[in-house]
C-alpha atoms as a PDB file:
ATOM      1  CA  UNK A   1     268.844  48.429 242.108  1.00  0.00           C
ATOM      2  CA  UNK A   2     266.415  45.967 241.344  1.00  0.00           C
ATOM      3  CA  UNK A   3     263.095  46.835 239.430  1.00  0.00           C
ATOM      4  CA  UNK A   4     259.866  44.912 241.123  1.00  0.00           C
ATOM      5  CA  UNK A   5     256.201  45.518 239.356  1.00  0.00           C
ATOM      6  CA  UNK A   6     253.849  47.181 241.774  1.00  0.00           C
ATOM      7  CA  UNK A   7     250.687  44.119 240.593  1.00  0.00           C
ATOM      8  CA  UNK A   8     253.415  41.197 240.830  1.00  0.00           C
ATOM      9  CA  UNK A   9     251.635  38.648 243.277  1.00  0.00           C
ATOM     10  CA  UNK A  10     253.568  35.829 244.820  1.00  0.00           C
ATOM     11  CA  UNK A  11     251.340  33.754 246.958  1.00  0.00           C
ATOM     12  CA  UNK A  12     251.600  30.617 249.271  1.00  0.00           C
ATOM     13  CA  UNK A  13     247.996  30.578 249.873  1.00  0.00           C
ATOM     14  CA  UNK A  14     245.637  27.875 249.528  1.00  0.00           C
ATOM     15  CA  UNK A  15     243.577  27.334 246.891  1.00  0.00           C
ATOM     16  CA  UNK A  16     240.245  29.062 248.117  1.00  0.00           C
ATOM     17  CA  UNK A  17     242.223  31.964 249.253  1.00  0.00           C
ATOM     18  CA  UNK A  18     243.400  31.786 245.327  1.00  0.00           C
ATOM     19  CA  UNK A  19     240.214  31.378 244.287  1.00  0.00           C
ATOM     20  CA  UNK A  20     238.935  34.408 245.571  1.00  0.00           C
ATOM     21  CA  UNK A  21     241.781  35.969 244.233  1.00  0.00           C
ATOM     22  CA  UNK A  22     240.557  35.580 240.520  1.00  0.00           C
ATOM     23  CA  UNK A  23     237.106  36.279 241.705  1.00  0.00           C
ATOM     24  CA  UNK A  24     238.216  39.522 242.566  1.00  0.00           C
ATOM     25  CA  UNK A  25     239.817  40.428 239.263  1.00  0.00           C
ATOM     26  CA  UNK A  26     237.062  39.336 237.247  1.00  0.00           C
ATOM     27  CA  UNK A  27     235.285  42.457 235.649  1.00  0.00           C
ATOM     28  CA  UNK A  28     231.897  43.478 236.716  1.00  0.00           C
ATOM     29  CA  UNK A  29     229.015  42.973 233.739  1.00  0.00           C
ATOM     30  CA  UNK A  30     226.422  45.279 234.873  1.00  0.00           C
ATOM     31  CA  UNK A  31     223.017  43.681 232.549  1.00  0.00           C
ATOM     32  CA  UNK A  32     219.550  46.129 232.372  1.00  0.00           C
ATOM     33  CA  UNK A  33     216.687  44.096 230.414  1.00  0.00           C
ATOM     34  CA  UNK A  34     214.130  46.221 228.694  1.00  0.00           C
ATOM     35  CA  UNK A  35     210.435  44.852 227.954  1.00  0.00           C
ATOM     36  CA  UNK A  36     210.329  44.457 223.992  1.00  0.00           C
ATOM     37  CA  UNK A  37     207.203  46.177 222.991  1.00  0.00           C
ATOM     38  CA  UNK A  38     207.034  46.025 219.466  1.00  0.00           C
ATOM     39  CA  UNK A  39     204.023  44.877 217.667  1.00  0.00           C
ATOM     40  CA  UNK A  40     206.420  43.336 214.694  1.00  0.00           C
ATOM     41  CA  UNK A  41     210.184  42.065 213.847  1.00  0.00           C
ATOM     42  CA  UNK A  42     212.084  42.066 210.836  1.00  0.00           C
ATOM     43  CA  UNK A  43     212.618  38.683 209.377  1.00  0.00           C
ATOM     44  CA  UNK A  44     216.015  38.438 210.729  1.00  0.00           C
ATOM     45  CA  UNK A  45     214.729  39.159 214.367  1.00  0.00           C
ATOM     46  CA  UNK A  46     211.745  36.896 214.279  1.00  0.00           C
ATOM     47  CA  UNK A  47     213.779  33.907 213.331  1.00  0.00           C
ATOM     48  CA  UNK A  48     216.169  34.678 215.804  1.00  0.00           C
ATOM     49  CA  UNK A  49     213.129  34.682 218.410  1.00  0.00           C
ATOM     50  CA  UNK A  50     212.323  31.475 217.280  1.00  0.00           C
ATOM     51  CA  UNK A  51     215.881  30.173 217.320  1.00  0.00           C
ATOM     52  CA  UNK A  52     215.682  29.114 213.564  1.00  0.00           C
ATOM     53  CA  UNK A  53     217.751  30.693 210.564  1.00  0.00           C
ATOM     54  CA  UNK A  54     216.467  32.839 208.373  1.00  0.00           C
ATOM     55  CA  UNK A  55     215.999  30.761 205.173  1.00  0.00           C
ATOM     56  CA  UNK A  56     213.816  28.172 207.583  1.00  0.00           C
ATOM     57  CA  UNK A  57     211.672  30.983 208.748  1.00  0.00           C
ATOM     58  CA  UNK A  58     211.082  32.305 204.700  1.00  0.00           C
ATOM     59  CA  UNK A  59     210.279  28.748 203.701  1.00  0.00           C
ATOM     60  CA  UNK A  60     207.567  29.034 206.406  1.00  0.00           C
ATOM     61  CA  UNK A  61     206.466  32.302 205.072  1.00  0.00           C
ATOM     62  CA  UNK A  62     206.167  30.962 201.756  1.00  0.00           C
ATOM     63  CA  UNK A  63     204.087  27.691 202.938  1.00  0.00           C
ATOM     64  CA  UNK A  64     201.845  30.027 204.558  1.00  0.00           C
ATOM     65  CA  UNK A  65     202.630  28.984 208.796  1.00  0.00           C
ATOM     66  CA  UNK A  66     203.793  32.089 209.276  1.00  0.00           C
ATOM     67  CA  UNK A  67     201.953  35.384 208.022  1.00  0.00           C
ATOM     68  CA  UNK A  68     203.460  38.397 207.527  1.00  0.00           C
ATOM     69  CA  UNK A  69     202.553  42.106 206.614  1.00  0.00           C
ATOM     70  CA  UNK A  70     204.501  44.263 204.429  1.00  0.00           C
ATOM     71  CA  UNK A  71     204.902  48.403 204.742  1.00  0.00           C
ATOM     72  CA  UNK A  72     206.060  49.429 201.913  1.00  0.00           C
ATOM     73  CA  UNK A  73     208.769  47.238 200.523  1.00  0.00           C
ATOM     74  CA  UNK A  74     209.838  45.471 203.858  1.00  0.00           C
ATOM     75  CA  UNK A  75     208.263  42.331 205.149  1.00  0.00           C
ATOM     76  CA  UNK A  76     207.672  42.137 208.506  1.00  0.00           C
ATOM     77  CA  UNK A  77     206.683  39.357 210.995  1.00  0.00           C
ATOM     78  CA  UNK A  78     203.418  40.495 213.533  1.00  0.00           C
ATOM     79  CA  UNK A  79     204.396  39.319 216.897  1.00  0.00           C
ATOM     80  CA  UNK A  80     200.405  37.792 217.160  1.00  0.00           C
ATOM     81  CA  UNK A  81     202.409  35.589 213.750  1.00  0.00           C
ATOM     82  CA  UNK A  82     204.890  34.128 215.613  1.00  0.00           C
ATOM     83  CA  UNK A  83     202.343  33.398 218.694  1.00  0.00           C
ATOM     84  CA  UNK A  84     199.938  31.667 216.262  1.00  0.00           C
ATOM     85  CA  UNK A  85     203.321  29.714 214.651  1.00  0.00           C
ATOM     86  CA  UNK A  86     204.312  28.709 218.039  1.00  0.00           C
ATOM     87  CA  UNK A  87     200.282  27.706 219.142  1.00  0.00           C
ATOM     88  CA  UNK A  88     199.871  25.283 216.272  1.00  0.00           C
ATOM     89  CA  UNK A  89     202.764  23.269 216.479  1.00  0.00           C
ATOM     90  CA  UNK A  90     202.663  19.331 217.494  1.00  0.00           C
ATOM     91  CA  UNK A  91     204.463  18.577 220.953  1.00  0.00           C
ATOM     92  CA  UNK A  92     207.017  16.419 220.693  1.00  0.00           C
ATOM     93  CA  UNK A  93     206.339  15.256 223.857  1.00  0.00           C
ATOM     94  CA  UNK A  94     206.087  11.327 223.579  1.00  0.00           C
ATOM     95  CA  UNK A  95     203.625   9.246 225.819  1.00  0.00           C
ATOM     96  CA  UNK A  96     204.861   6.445 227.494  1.00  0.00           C
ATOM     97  CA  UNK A  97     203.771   3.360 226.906  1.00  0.00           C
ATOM     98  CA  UNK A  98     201.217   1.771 229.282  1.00  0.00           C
END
């Protein structure tokens, strides 16, 4: 008696047919986005909005581009900071030349 698996798959098909094989056996990623509503971010967070590391984002701070708040002992980044950050810095855009 010979033993066969029940998800063995032995095809001649063509390759879209094939295709949609693996299409079919991909899993599902179901994805909800949620409106951020906070007012501040940790240090950590803001520089990831800003897609910078964190040691760029504290020598920032401590030039004074970015302000921050602090309650209690943590330091916090205002979301209005990071807008301000983002509103004074050049374009990089280059003119062409006439």
């Amino acid at each position: 008696m010979t033993s066969t698996s029940p998800l063995r798959l032995i095809s001649t098909s063509t390759e879209p047919q094939r295709r949609r094989v693996r299409e079919v056996e991909q899993p599902v990623i179901n994805i909800t986005l949620q409106t951020d509503e906070r007012r501040v971010f940790s240090v950590a967070e803001a520089a990831a909005a800003l897609g910078i590391g964190r040691s760029k984002l504290y020598e920032f701070i401590a030039a004074g581009e970015i302000r921050t708040i602090h309650i209690g002992r943590l330091c916090k980044v205002p979301v209005e900071a990071i807008d301000e950050f983002l509103a004074t810095r050049p374009s990089t855009h280059q003119r062409p030349a006439p």
